[in-house]
Protein backbone atom coordinates (compact mmCIF):
# COMPACT_ATOMS: atom_id res chain seq x y z
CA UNK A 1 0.00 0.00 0.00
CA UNK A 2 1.86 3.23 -1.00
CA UNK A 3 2.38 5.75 2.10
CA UNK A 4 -1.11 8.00 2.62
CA UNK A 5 0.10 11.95 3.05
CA UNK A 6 -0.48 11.23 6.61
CA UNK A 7 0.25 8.76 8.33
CA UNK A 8 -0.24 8.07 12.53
CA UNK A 9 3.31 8.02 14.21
CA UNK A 10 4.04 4.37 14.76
CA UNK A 11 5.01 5.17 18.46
CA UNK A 12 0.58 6.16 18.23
CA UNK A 13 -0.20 3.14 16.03
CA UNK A 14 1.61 0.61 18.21
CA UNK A 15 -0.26 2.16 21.62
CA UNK A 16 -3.49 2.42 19.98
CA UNK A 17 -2.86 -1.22 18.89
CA UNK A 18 -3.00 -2.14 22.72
CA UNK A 19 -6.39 -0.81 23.03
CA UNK A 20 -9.23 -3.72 22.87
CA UNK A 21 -11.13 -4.00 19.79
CA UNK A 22 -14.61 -4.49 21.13
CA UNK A 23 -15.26 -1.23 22.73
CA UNK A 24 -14.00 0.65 19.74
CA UNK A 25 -16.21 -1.85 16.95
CA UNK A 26 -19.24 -0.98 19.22
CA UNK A 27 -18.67 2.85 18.77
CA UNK A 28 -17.87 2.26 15.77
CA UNK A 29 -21.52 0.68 14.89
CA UNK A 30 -23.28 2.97 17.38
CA UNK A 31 -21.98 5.66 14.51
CA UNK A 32 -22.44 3.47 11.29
CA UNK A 33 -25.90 3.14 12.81
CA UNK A 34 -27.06 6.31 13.38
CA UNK A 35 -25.47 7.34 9.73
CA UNK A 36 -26.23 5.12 7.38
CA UNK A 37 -28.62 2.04 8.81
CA UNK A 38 -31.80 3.84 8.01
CA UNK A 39 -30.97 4.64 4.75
CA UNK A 40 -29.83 1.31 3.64
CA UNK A 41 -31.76 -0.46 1.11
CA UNK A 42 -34.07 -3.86 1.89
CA UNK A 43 -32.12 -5.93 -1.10
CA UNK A 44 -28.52 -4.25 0.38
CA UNK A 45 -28.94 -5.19 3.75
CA UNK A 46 -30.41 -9.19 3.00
CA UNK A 47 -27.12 -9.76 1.44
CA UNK A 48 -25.59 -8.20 4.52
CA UNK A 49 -26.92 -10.54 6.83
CA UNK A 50 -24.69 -13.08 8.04
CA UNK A 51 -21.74 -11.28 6.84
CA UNK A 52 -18.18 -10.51 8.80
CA UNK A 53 -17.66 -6.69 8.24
CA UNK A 54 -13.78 -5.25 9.42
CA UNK A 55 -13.00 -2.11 9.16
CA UNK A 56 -8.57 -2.05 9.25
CA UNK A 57 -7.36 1.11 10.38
CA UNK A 58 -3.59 0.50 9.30
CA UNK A 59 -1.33 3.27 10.92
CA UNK A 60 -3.61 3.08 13.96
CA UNK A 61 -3.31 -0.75 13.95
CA UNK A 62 -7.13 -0.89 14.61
CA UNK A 63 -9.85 -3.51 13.12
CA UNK A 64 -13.71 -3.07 13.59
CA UNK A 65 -15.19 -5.72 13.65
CA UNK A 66 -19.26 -5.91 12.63
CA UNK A 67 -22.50 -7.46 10.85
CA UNK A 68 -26.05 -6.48 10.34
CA UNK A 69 -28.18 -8.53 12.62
CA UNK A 70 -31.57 -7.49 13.43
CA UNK A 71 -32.08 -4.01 11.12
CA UNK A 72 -28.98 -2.65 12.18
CA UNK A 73 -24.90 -2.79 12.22
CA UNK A 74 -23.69 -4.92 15.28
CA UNK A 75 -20.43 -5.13 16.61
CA UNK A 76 -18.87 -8.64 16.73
CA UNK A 77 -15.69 -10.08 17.99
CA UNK A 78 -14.29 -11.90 15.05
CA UNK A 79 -11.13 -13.45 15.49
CA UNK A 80 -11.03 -15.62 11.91
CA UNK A 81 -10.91 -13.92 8.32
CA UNK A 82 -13.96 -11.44 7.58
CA UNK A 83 -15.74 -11.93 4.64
CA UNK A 84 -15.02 -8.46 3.38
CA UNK A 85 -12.03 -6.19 4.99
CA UNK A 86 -11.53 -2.77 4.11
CA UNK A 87 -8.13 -1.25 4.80
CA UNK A 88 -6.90 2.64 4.75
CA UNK A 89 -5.13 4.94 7.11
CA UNK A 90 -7.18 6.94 9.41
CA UNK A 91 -6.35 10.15 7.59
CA UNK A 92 -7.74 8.43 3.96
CA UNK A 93 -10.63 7.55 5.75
CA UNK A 94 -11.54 10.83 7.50
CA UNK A 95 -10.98 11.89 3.71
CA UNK A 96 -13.32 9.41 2.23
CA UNK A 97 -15.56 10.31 4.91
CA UNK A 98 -15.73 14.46 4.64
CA UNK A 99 -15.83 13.57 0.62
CA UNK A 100 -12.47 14.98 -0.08
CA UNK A 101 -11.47 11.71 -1.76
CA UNK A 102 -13.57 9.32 -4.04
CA UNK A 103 -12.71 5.46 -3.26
CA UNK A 104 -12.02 4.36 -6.51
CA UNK A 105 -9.10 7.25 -5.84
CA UNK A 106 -7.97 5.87 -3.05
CA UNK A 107 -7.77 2.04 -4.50
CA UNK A 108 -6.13 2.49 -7.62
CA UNK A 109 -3.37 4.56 -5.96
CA UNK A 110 -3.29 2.08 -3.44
CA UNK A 111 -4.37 3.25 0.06
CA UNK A 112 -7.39 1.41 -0.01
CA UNK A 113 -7.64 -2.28 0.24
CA UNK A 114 -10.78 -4.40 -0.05
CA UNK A 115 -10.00 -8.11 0.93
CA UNK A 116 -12.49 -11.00 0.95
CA UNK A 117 -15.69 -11.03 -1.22
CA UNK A 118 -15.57 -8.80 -4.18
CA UNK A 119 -19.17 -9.07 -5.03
CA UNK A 120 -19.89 -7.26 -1.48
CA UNK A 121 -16.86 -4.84 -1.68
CA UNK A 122 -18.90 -4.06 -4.68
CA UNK A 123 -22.09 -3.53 -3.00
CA UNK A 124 -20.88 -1.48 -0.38
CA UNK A 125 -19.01 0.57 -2.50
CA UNK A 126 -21.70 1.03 -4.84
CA UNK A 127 -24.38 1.54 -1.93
CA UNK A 128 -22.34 4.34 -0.26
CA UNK A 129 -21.97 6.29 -3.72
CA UNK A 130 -25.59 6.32 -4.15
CA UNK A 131 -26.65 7.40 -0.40
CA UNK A 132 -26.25 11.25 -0.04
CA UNK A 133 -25.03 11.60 3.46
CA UNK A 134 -24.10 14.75 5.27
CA UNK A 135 -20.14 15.82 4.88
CA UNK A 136 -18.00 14.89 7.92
CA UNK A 137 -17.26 18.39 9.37
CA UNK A 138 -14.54 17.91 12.11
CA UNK A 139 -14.32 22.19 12.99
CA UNK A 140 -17.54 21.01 15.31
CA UNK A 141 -15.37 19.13 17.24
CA UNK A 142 -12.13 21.75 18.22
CA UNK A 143 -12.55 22.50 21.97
CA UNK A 144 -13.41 26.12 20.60
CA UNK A 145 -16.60 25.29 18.55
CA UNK A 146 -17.15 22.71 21.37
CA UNK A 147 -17.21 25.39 24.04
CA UNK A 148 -19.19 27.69 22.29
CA UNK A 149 -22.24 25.28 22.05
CA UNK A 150 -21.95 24.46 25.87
CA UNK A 151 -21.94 28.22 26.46
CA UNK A 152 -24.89 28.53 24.02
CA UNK A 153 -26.92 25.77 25.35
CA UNK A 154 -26.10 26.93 29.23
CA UNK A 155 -27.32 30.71 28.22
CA UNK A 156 -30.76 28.90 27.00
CA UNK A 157 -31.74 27.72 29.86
């Protein structure tokens, strides 16, 4: 995979790596679900079910682990081989994410990796073109903007 612009220090990627991976793939879902479960299509998501989702964060050394059980993205701990990985760093994804970057991009300049079933690399790929979701903004989360809408909220009352 050539070297994203960014990459996580690998002093950061090796402590992160210590981190369990079950908390994080349940945020993880908790974030997928509130994004993108309601939007998802019946025929998408019955040839989600019974699928092993990961999510490989490479410089952070993190994998999220998840399926769609029961209308909605679950986290799982799966220890074997998913049925579909997707790999980047965390900056190409925060890219892919705010819509700086397309995927197709990102894969042909290698760094983004699908792994596992290409039929449902397809399908996810092709399902997340054709949703219009809101642009990751990340100013909403400096301490300053944070701050602000505490302050804001606390003068409302």
């Amino acid at each position: 995979m050539n070297a994203s612009p960014f990459l996580l220090p690998q002093p950061v990627g090796h402590l992160l790596s210590r981190l369990p991976a079950y908390p994080g793939s349940m945020l993880f879902v908790t974030g997928l679900n509130l994004a993108l479960a309601r939007m998802l299509a019946l025929d998408v998501t019955q040839m989600l079910l019974g699928k092993k989702l990961r999510l490989r964060v490479t410089d952070a050394q993190w994998a999220f682990d998840f399926e769609w059980v029961n209308g909605s993205f679950s986290a799982s701990q799966n220890k074997g081989a998913a049925d579909l990985t997707i790999s980047a760093s965390a900056y190409d994804f925060v890219l892919l994410a705010r819509r700086q970057e397309d995927p197709d991009t990102l894969f042909f300049s290698r760094r983004l990796s699908m792994e596992g079933d290409t039929e449902l690399g397809l399908l996810v790929k092709n399902t997340l073109d054709a949703i219009e979701l809101p642009v990751l903004n990340l100013e909403q989360f400096k301490p300053a903007q944070l701050l602000a809408r505490l302050k804001a909220r606390r003068a409302a009352r």
